[in-house]
C-alpha atoms as a PDB file:
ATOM      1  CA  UNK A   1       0.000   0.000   0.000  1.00  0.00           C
ATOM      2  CA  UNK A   2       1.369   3.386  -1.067  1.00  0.00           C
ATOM      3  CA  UNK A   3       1.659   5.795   1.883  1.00  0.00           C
ATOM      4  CA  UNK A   4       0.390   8.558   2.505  1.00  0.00           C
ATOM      5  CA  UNK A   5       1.862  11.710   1.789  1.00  0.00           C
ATOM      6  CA  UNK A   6       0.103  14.520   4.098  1.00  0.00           C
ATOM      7  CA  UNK A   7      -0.691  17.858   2.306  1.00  0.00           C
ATOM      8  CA  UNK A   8      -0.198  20.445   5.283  1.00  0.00           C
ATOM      9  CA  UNK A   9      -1.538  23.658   5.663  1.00  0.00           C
ATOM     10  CA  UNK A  10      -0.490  26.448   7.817  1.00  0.00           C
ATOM     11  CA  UNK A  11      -2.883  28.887   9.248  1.00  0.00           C
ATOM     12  CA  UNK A  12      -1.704  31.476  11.030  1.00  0.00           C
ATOM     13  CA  UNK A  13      -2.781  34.849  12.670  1.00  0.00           C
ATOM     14  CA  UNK A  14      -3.046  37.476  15.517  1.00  0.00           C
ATOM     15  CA  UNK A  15      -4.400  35.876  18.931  1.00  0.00           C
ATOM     16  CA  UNK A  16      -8.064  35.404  19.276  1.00  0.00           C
ATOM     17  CA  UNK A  17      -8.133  36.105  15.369  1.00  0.00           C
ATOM     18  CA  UNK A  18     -10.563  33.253  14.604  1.00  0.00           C
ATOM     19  CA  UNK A  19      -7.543  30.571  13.403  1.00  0.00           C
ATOM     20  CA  UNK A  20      -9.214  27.852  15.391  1.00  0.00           C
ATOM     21  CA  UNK A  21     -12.700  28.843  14.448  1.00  0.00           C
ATOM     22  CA  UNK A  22     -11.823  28.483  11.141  1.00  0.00           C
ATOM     23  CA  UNK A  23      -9.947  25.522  11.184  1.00  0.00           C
ATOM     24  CA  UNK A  24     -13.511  24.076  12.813  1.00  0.00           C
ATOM     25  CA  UNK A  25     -15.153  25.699   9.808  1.00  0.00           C
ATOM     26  CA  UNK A  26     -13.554  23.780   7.572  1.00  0.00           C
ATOM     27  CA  UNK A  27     -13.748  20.408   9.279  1.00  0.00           C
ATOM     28  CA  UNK A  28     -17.456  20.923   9.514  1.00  0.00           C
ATOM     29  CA  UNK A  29     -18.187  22.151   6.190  1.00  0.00           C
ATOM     30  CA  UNK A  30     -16.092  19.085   4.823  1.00  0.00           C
ATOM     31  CA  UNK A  31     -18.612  16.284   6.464  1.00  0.00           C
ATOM     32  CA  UNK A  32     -21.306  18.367   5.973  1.00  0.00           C
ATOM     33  CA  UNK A  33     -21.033  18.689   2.514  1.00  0.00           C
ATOM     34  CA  UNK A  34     -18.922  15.117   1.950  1.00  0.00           C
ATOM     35  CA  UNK A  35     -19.479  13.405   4.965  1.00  0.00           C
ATOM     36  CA  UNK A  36     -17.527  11.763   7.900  1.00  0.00           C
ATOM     37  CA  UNK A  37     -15.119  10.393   5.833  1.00  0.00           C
ATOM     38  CA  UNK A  38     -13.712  12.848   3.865  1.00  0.00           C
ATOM     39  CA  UNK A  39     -14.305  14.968   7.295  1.00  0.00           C
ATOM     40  CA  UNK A  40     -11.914  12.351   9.319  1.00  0.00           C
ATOM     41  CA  UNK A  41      -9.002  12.831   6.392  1.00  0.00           C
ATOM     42  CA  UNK A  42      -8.129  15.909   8.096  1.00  0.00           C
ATOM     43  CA  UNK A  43      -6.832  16.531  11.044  1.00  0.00           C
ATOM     44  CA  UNK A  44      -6.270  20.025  13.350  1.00  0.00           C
ATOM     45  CA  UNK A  45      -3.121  20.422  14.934  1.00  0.00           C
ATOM     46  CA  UNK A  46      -2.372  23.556  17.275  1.00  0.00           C
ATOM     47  CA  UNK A  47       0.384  25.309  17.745  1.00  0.00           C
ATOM     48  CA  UNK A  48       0.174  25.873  21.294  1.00  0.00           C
ATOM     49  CA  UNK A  49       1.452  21.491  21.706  1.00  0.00           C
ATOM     50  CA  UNK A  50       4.676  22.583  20.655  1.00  0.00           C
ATOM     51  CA  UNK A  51       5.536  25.400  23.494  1.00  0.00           C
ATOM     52  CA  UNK A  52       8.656  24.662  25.757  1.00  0.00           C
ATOM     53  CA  UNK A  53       7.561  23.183  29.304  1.00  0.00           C
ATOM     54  CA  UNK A  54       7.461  26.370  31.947  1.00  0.00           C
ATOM     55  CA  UNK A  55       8.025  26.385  35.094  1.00  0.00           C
ATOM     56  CA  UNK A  56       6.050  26.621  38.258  1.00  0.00           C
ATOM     57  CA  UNK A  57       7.210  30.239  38.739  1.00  0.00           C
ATOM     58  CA  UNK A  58       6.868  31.017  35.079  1.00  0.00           C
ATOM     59  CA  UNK A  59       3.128  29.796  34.592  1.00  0.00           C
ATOM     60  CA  UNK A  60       2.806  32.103  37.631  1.00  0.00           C
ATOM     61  CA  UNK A  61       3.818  35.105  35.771  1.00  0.00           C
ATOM     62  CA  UNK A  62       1.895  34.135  32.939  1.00  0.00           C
ATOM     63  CA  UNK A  63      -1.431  34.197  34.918  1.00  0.00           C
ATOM     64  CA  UNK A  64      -0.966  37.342  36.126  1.00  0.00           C
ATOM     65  CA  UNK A  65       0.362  38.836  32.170  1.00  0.00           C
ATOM     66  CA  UNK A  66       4.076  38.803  32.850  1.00  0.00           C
ATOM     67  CA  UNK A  67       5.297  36.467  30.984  1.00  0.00           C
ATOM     68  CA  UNK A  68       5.231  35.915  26.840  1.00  0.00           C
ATOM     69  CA  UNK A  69       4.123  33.015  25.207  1.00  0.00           C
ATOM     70  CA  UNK A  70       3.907  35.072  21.809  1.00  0.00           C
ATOM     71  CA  UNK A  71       7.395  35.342  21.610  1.00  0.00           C
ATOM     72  CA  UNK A  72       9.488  32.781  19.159  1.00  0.00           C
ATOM     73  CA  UNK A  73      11.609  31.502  21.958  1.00  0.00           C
ATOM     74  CA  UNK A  74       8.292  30.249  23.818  1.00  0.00           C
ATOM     75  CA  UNK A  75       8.088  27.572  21.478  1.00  0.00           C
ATOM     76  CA  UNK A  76       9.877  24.387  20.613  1.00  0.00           C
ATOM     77  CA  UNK A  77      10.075  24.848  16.598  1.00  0.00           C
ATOM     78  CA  UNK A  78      12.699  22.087  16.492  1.00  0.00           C
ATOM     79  CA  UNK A  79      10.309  19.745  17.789  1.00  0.00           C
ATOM     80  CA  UNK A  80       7.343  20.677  15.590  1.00  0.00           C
ATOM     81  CA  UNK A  81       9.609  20.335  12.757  1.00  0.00           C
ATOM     82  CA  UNK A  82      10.032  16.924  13.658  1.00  0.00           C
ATOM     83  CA  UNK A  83       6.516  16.379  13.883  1.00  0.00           C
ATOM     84  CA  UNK A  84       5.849  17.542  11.018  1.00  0.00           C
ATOM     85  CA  UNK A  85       8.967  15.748   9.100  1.00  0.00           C
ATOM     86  CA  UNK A  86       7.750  12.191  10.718  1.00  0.00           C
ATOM     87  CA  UNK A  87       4.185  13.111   9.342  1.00  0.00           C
ATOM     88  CA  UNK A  88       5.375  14.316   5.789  1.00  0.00           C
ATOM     89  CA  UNK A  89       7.623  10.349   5.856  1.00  0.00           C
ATOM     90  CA  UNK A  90       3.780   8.557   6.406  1.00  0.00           C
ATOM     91  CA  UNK A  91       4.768   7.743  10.535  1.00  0.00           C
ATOM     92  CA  UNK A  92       2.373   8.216  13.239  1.00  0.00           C
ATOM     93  CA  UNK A  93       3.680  10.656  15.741  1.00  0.00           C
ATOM     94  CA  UNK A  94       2.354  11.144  19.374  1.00  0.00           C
ATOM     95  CA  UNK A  95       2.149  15.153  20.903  1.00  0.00           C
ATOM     96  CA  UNK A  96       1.788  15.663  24.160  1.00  0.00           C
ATOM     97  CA  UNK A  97      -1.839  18.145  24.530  1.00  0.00           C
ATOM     98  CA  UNK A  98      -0.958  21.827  26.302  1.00  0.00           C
ATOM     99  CA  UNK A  99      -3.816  23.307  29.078  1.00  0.00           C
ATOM    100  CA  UNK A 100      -4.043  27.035  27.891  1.00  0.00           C
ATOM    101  CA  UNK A 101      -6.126  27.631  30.795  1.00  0.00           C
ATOM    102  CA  UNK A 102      -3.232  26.277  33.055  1.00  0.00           C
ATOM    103  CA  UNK A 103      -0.652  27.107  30.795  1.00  0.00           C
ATOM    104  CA  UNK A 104       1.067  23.528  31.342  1.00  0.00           C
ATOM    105  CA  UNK A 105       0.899  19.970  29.773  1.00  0.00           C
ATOM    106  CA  UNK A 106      -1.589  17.817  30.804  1.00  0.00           C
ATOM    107  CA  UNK A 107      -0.073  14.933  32.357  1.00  0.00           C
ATOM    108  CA  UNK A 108       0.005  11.353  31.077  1.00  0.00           C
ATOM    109  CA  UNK A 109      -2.073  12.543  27.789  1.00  0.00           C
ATOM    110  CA  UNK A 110      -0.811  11.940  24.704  1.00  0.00           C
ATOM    111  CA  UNK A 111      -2.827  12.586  21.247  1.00  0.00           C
ATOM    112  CA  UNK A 112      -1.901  10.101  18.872  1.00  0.00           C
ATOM    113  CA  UNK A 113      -1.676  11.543  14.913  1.00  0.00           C
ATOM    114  CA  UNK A 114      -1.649   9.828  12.051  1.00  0.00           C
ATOM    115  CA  UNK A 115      -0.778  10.862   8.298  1.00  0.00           C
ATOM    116  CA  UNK A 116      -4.335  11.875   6.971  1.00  0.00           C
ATOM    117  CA  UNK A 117      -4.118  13.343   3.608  1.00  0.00           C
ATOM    118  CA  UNK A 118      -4.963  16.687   5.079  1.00  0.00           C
ATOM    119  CA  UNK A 119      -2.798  17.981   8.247  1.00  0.00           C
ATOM    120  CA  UNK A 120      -3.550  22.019   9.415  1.00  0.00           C
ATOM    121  CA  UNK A 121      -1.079  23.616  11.349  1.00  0.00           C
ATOM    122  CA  UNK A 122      -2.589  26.677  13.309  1.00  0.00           C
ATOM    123  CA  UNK A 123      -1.133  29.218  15.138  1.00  0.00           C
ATOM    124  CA  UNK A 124       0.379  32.818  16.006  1.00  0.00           C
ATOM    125  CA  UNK A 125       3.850  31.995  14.594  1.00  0.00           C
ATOM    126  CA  UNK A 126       3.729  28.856  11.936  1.00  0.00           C
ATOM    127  CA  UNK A 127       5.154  31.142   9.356  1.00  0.00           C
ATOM    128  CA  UNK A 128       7.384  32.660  11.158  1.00  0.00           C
ATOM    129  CA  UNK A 129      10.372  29.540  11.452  1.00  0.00           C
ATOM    130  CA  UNK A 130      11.777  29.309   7.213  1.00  0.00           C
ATOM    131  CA  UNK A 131      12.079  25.892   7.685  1.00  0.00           C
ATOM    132  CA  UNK A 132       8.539  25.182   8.819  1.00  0.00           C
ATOM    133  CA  UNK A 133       6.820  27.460   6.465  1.00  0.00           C
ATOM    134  CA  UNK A 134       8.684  25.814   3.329  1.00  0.00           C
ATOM    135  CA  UNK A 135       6.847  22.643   4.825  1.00  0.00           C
ATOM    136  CA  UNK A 136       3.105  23.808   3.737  1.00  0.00           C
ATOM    137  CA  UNK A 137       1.949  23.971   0.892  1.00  0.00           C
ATOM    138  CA  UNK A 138      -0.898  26.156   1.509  1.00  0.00           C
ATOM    139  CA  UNK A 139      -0.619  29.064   4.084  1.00  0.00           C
ATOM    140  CA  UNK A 140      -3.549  31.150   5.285  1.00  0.00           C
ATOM    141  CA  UNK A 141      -3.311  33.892   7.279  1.00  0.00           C
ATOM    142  CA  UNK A 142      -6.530  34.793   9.377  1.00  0.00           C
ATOM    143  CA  UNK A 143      -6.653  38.870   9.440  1.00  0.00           C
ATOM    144  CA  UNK A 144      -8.997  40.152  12.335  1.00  0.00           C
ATOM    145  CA  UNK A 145      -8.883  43.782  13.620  1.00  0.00           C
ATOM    146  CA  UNK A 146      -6.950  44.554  17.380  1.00  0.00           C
ATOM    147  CA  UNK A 147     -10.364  45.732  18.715  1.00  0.00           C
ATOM    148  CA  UNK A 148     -11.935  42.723  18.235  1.00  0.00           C
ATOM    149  CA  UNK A 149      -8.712  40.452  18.836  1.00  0.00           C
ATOM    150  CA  UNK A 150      -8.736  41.995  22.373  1.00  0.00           C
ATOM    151  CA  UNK A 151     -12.389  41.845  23.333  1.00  0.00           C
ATOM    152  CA  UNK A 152     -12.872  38.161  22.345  1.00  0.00           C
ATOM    153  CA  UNK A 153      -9.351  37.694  24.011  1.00  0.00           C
ATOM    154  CA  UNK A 154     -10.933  39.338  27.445  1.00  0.00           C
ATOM    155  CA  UNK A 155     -14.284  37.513  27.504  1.00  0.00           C
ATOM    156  CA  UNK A 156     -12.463  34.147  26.728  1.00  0.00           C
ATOM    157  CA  UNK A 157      -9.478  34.991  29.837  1.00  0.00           C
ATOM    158  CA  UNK A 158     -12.107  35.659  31.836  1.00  0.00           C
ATOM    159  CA  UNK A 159     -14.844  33.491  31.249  1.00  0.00           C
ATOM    160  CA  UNK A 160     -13.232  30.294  30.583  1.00  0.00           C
ATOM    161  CA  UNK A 161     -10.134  31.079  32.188  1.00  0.00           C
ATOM    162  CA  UNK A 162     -11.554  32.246  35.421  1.00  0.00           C
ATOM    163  CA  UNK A 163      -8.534  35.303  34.686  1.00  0.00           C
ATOM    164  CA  UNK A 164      -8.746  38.785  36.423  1.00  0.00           C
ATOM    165  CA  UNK A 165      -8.667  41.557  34.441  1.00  0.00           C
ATOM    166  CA  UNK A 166      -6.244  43.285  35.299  1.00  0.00           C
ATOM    167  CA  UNK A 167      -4.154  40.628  34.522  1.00  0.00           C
ATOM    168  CA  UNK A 168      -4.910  39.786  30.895  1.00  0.00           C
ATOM    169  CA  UNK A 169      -4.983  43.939  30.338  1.00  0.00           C
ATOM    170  CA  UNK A 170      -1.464  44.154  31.265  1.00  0.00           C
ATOM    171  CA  UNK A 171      -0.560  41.024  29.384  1.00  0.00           C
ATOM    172  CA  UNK A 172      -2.109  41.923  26.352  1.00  0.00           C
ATOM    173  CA  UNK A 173      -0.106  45.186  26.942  1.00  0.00           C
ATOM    174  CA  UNK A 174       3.354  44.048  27.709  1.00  0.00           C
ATOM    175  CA  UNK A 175       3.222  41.079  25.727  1.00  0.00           C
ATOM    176  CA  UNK A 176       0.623  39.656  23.131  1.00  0.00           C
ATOM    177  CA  UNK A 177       0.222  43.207  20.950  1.00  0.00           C
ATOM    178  CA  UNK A 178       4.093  44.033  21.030  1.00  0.00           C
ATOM    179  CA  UNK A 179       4.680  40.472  19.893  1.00  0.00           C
ATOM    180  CA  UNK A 180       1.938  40.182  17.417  1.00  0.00           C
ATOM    181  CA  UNK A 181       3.511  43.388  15.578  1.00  0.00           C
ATOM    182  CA  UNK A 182       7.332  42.515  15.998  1.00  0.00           C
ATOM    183  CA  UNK A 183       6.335  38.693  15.233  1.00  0.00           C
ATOM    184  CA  UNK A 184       3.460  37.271  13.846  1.00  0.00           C
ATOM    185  CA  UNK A 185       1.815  40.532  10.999  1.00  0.00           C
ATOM    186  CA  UNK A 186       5.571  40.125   9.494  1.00  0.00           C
ATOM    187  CA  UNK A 187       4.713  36.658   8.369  1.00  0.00           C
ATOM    188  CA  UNK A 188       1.341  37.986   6.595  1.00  0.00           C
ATOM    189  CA  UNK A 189       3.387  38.716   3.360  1.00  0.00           C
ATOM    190  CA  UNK A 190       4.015  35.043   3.317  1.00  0.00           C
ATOM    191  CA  UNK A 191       0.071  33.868   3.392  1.00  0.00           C
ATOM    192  CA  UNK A 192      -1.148  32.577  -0.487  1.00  0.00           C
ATOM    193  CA  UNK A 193      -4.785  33.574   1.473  1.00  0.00           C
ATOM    194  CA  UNK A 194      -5.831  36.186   3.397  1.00  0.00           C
ATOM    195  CA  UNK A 195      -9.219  35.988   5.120  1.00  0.00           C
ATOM    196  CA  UNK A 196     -10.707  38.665   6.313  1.00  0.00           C
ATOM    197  CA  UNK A 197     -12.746  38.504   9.389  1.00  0.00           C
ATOM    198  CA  UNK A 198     -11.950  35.041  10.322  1.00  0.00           C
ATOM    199  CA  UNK A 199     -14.656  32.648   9.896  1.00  0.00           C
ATOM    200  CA  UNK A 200     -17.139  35.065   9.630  1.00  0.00           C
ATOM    201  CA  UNK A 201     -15.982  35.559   5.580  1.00  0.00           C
ATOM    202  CA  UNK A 202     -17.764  32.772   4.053  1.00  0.00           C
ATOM    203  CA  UNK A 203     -16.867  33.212   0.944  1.00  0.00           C
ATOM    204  CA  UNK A 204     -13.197  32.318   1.792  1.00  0.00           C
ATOM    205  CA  UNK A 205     -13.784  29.514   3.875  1.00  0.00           C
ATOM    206  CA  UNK A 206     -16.528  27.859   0.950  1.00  0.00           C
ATOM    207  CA  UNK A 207     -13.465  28.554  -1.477  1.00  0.00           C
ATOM    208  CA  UNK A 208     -11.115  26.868   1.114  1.00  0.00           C
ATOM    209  CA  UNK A 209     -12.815  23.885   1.469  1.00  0.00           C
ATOM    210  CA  UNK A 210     -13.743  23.668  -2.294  1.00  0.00           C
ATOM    211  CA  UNK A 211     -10.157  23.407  -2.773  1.00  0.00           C
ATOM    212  CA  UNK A 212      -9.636  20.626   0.035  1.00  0.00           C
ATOM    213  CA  UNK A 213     -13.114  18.675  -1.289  1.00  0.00           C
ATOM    214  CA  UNK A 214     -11.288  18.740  -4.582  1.00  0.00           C
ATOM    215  CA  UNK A 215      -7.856  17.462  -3.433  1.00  0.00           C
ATOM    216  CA  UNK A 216      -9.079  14.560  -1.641  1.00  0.00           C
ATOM    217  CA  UNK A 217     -11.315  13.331  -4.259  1.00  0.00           C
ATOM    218  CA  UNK A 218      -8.418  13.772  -6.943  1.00  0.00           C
ATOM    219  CA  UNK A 219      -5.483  12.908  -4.434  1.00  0.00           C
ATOM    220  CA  UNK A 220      -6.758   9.955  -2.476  1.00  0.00           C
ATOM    221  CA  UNK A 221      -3.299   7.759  -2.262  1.00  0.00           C
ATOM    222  CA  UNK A 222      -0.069   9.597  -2.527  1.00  0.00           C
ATOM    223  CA  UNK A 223       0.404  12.696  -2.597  1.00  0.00           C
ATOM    224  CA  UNK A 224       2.789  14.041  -4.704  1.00  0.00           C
ATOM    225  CA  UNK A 225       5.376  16.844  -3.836  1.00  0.00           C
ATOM    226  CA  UNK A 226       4.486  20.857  -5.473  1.00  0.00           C
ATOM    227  CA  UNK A 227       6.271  23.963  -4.491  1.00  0.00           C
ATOM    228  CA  UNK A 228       4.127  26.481  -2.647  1.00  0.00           C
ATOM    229  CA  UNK A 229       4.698  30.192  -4.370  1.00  0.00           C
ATOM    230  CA  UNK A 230       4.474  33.338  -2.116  1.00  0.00           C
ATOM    231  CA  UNK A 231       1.750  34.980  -4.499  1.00  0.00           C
ATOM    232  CA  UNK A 232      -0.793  35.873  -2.409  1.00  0.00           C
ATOM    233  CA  UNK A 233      -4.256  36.131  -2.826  1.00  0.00           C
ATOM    234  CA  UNK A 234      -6.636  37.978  -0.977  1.00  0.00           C
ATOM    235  CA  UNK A 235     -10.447  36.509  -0.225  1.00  0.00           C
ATOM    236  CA  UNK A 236     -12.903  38.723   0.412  1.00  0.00           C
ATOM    237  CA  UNK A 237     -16.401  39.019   0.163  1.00  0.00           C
ATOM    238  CA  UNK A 238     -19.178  40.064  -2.377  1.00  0.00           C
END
């Protein structure tokens, strides 16, 4: 049996941008419109399983906004490329699964990943290591305006998190906006999509997943190498 070659794709953008949502989009859309199984060929990956272990004194400062996790160093990018490497060669890999709300690993779990036809990356920075980004083959970058970055980021700290306010203010501050500008808009230039609004731009997403819908039916064995170009292409809609 020929293995299976994954085609990744990278989406990336500002915190509380939408990535995720849209990520969901698409995995919904897919079985709704070609059922479970074409829906089960893809698989989500975040990010946020790939940042270094912290300490008990650093997930302390990150609770109450002083310390960055949108900074480059935060994460391991030598073990995502890896990952991603093992995934690309047809092997199964296992990643450990990271608690945002505790802002640790949660011990003894393990998700278990195989090489689905279609692997998405998301997260602030997957553009921004060269030898990571020259792994997808499509990148999308999820453009959502600071207001409404922040707001969604507040109500979500707070709500889910149980976080004070204070707190996530001064992180948001000190950390997440410097880094998203020094960090992750850079990496925009490198996106062959840009979707406006997150998940809210249907047209985009219905485009997106036409384009997945289309690969799997066409590419259902190997997949065959192609160069990803940096034109970029921008979605918006009617």
């Amino acid at each position: 049996m020929t293995a299976i070659v994954p085609f990744l794709i990278g989406v990336a953008g500002g915190p509380c941008s939408g990535k995720s949502t849209v990520c969901q989009k698409i995995v919904d859309d897919l079985q709704t419109t070609a059922g479970a199984d074409q829906a089960n060929r893809v698989t989500v990956i975040p990010m946020e399983n790939f940042y270094k272990p912290q300490t008990a004194e650093q997930r302390e400062k990150a609770l109450r906004g002083n310390y960055n996790l949108d900074h480059p160093d935060a994460f391991d990018e030598k073990l995502l490329l890896k990952t991603l490497e093992q995934l690309l060669h047809g092997q199964t890999v296992k990643i450990a699964r990271y608690d945002p709300g505790r802002y640790e690993y949660v011990e003894g779990v393990m998700d278990t990943i195989e090489p689905v036809p279609v692997i998405i990356i998301e997260g602030i920075l997957v553009f921004y290591f060269p030898e990571i980004r020259n792994l997808f083959k499509m990148k999308l970058f999820v453009d959502t305006d600071a207001d409404t970055r922040l707001a969604r980021r507040v109500l979500r700290d707070m709500k889910e998190h149980g976080r004070n306010l204070e707190h996530v203010l001064a992180g948001y501050t000190n950390h997440v906006k410097p880094s998203f500008e020094d960090f992750c808009l850079p990496t925009k230039k490198y996106a062959d999509v840009i979707i406006p609004r997150g998940a809210d731009n249907y047209v985009a997403v219905d485009l997106i997943v036409q384009h997945i819908r289309d690969f799997l039916k066409n590419k259902p064995g190997k997949i065959e190498s192609q160069q990803s170009t940096d034109h970029t292409t921008r979605l918006r809609p009617h």
